[in-house]
C-alpha atoms as a PDB file:
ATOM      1  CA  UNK A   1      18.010 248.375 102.686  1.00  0.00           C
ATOM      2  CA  UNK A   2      15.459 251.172 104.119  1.00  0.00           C
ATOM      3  CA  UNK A   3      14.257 252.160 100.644  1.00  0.00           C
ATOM      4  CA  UNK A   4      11.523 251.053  99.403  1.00  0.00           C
ATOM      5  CA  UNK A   5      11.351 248.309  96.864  1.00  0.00           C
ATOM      6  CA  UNK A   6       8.711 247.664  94.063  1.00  0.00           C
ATOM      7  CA  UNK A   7       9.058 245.313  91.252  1.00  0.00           C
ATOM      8  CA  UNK A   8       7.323 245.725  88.377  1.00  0.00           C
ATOM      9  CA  UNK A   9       6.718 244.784  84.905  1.00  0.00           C
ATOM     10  CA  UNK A  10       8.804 246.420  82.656  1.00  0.00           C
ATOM     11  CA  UNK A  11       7.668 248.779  79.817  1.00  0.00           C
ATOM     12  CA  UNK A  12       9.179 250.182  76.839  1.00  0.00           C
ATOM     13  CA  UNK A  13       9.922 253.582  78.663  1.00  0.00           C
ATOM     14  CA  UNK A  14      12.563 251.047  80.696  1.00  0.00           C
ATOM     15  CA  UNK A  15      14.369 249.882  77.889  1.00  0.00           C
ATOM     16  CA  UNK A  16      17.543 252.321  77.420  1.00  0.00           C
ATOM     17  CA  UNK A  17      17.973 251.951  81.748  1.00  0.00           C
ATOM     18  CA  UNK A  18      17.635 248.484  81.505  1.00  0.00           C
ATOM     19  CA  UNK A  19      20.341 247.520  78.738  1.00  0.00           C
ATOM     20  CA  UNK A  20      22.667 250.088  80.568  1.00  0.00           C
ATOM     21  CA  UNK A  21      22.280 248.039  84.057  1.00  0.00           C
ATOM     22  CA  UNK A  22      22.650 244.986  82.106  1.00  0.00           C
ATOM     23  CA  UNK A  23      25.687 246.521  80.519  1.00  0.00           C
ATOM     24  CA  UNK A  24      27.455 247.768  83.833  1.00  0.00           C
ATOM     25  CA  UNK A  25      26.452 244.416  85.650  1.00  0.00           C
ATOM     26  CA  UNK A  26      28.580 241.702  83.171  1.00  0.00           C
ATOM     27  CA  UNK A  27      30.938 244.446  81.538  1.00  0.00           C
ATOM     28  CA  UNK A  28      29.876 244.197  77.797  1.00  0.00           C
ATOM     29  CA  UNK A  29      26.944 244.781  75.728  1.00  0.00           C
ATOM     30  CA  UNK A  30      26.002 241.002  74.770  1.00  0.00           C
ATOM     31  CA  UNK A  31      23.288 240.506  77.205  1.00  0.00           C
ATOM     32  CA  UNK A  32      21.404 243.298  76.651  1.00  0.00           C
ATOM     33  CA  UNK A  33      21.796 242.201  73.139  1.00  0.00           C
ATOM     34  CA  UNK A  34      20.563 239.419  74.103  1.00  0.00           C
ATOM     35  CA  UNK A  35      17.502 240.756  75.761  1.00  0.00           C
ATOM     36  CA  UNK A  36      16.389 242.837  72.683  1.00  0.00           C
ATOM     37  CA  UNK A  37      16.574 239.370  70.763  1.00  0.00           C
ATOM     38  CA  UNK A  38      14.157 237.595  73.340  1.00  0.00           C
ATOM     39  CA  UNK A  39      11.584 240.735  73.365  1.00  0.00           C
ATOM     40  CA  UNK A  40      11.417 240.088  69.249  1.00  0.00           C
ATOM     41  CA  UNK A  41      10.650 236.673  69.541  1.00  0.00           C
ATOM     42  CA  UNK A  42       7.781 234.370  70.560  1.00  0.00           C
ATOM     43  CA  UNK A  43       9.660 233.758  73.291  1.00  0.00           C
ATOM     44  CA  UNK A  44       8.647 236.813  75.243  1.00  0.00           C
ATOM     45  CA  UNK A  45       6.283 236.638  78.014  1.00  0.00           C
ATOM     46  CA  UNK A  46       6.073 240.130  79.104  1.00  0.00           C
ATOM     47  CA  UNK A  47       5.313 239.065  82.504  1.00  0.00           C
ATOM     48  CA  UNK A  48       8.559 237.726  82.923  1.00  0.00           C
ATOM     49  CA  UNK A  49      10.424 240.964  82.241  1.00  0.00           C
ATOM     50  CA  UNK A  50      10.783 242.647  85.652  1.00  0.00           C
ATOM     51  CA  UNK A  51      12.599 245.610  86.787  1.00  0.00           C
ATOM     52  CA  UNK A  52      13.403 246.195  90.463  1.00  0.00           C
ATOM     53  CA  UNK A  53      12.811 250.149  91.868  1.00  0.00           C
ATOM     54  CA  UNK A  54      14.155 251.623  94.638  1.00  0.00           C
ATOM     55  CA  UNK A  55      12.420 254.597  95.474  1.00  0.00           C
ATOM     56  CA  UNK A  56      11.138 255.033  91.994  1.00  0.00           C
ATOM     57  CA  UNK A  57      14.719 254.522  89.996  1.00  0.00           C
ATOM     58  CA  UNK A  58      15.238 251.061  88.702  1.00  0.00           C
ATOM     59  CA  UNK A  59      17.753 249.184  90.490  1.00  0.00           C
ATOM     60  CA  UNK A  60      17.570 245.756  88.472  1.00  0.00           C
ATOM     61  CA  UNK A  61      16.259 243.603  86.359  1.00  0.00           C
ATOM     62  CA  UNK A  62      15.473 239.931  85.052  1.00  0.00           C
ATOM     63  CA  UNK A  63      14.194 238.462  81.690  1.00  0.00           C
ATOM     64  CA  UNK A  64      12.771 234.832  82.168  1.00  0.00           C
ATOM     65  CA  UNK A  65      11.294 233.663  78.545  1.00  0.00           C
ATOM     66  CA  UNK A  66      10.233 230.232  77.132  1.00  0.00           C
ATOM     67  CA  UNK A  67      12.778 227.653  76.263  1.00  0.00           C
ATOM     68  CA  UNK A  68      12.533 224.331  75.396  1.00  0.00           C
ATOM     69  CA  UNK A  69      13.314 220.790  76.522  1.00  0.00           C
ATOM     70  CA  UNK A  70      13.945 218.075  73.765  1.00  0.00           C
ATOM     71  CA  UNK A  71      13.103 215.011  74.643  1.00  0.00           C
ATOM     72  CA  UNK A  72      12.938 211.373  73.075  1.00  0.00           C
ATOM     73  CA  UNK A  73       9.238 212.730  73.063  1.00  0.00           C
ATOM     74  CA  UNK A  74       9.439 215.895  71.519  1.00  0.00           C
ATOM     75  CA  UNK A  75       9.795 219.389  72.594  1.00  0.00           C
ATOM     76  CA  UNK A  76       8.761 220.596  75.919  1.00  0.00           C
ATOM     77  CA  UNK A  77       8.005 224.449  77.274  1.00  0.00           C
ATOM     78  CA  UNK A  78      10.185 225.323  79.844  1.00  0.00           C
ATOM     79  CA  UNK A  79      11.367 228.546  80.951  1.00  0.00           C
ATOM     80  CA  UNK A  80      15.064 230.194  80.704  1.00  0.00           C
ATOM     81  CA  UNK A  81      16.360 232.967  83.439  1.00  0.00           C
ATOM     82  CA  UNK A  82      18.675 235.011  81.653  1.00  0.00           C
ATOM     83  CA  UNK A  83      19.761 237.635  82.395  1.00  0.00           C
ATOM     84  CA  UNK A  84      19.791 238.979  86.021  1.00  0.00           C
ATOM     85  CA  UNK A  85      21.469 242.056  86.450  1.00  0.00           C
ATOM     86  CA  UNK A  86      21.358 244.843  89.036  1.00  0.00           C
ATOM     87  CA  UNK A  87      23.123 248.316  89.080  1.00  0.00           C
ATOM     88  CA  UNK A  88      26.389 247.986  90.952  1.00  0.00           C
ATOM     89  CA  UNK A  89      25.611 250.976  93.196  1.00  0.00           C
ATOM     90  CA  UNK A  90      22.714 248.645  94.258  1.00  0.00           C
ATOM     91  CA  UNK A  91      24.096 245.275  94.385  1.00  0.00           C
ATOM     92  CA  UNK A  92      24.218 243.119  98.028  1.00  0.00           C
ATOM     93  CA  UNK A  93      21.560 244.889  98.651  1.00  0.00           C
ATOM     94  CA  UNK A  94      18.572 241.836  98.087  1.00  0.00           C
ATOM     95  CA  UNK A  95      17.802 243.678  95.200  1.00  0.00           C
ATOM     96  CA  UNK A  96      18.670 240.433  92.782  1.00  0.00           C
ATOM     97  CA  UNK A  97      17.306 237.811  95.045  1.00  0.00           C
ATOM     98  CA  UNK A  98      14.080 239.700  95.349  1.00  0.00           C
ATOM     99  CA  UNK A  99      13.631 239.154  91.443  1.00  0.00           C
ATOM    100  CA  UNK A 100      14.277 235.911  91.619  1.00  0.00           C
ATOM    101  CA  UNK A 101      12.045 235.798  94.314  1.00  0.00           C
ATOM    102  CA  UNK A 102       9.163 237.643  92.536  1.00  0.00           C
ATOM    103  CA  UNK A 103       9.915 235.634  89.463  1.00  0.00           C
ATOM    104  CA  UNK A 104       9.567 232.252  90.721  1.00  0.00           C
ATOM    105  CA  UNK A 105       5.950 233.264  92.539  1.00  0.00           C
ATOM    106  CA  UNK A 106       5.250 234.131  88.660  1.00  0.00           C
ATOM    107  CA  UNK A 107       6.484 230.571  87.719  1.00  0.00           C
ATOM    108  CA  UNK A 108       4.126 229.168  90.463  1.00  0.00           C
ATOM    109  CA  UNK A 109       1.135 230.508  88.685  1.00  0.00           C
ATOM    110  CA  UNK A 110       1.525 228.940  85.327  1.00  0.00           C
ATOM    111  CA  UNK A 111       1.694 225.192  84.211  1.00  0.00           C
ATOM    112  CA  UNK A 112       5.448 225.283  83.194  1.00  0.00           C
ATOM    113  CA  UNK A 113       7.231 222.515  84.629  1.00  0.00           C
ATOM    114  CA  UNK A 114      10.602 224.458  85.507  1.00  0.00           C
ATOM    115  CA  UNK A 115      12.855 227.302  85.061  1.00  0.00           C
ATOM    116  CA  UNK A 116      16.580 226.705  84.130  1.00  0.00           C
ATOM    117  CA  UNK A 117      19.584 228.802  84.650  1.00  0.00           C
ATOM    118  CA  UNK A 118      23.184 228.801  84.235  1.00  0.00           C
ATOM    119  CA  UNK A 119      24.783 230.569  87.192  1.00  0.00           C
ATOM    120  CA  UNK A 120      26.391 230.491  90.298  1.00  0.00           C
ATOM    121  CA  UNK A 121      24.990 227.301  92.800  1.00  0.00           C
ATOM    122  CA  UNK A 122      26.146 228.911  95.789  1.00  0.00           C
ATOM    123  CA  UNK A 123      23.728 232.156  94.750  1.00  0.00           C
ATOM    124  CA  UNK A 124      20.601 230.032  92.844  1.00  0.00           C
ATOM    125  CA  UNK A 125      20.521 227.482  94.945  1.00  0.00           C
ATOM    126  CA  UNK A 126      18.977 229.579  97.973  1.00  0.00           C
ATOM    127  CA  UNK A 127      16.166 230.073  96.172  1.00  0.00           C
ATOM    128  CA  UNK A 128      15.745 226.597  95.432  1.00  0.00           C
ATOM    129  CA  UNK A 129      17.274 225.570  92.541  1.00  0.00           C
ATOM    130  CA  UNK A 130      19.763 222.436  92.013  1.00  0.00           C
ATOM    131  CA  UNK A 131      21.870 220.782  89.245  1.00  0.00           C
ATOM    132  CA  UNK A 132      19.186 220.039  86.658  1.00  0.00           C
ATOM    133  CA  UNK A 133      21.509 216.430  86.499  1.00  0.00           C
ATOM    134  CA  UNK A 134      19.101 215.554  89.191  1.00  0.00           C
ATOM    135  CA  UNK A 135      16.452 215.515  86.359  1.00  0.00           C
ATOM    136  CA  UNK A 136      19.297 214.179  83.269  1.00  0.00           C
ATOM    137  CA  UNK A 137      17.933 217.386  81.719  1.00  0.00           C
ATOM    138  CA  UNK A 138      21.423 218.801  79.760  1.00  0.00           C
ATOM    139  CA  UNK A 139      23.041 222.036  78.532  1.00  0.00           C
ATOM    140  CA  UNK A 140      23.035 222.550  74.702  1.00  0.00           C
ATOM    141  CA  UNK A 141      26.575 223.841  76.067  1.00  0.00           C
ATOM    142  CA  UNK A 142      29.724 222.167  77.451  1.00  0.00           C
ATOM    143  CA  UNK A 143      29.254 223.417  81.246  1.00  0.00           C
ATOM    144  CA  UNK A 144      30.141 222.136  84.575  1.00  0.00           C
ATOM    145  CA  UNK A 145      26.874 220.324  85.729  1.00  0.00           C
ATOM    146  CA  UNK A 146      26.492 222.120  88.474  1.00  0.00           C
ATOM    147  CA  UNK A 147      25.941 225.671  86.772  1.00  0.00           C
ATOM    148  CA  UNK A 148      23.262 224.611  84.819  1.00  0.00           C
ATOM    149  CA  UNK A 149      20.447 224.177  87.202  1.00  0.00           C
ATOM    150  CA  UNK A 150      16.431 223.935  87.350  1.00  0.00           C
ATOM    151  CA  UNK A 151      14.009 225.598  90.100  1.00  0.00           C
ATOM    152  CA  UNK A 152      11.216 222.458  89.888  1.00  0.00           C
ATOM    153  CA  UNK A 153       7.719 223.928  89.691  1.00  0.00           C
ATOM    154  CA  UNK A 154       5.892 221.656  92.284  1.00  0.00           C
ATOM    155  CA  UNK A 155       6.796 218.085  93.077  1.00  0.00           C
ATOM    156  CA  UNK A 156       8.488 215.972  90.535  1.00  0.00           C
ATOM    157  CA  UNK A 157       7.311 218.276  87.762  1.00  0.00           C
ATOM    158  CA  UNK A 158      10.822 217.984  86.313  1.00  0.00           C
ATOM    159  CA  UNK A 159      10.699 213.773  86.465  1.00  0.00           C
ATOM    160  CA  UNK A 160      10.417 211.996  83.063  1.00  0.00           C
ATOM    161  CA  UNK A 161      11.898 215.269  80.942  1.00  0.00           C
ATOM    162  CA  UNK A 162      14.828 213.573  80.449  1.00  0.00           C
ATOM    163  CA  UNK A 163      16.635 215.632  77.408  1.00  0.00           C
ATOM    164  CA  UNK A 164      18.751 218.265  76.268  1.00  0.00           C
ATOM    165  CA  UNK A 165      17.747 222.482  76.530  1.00  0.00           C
ATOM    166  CA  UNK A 166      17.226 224.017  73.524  1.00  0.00           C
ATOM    167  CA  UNK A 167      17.299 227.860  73.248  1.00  0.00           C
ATOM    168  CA  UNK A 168      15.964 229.985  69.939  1.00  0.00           C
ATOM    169  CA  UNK A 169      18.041 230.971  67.929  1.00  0.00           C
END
């Protein structure tokens, strides 16, 4: 890719591109649904909704919010990737690995302990992530262990979670 890439905080402006990439990347409307639902809740951390511009015209786009982790404890912040989308005139192009990229260098500067997603290990794990097994951290749905995975922020910051996820409603 010769363009130039910037990524960027989203803003409201965004919004209607956004749900449309979203849209055209998994074939149905539900996860942009889904990313309307996360903005209205306390979930949101703005600076965890990133778009990815080529040249000015956004390209892609992930939403990483808070989610929990129960545990025999109690509940523990954690954070959620979901969803990652980019246009399909754009994808294998680096434009989706550069967001997951950027956002784990935004995990790295906060004191949450992980970010989970369910996805593809052959893709996530490049970037770090494995089967969040390796931590008996759990699904809150019936999935093959090795699609739900965690990206560990800093040495054993994952150990002693044991639990189940739990996402807002």
């Amino acid at each position: 890719m010769n363009q130039e890439l910037n990524i960027r905080a989203s803003e409201p402006k965004d919004y209607d591109i956004i749900r449309e990439i979203v849209r055209l990347s998994f074939g149905q409307p539900a996860e942009a649904r889904l990313i309307d639902s996360v903005r209205a809740s306390e979930n949101y951390l703005p600076s965890f909704d990133l778009v990815a511009e080529i040249d000015g015209v956004i390209a892609g786009h992930i939403l990483i919010s808070k989610i929990d982790v129960q545990t025999a404890e109690g509940m523990v912040p954690v954070l959620g990737l979901a969803p990652l989308s980019v246009s399909p005139d754009h994808q294998h192009h680096g434009i989706g690995g550069a967001l997951v990229k950027h956002g784990i260098k935004v995990l790295q500067r906060t004191d949450f302990p992980g970010m989970f997603v369910l996805g593809k290990p052959d893709y996530y794990n490049r970037f770090g992530f494995d089967s969040s097994s390796k931590w008996e951290i759990q699904s809150p749905n019936p999935v093959s262990e090795e699609y739900f995975m965690a990206y560990e922020n800093g040495e054993d910051s994952l150990l002693n979670l044991a639990g189940i996820i739990s996402y807002p409603d």
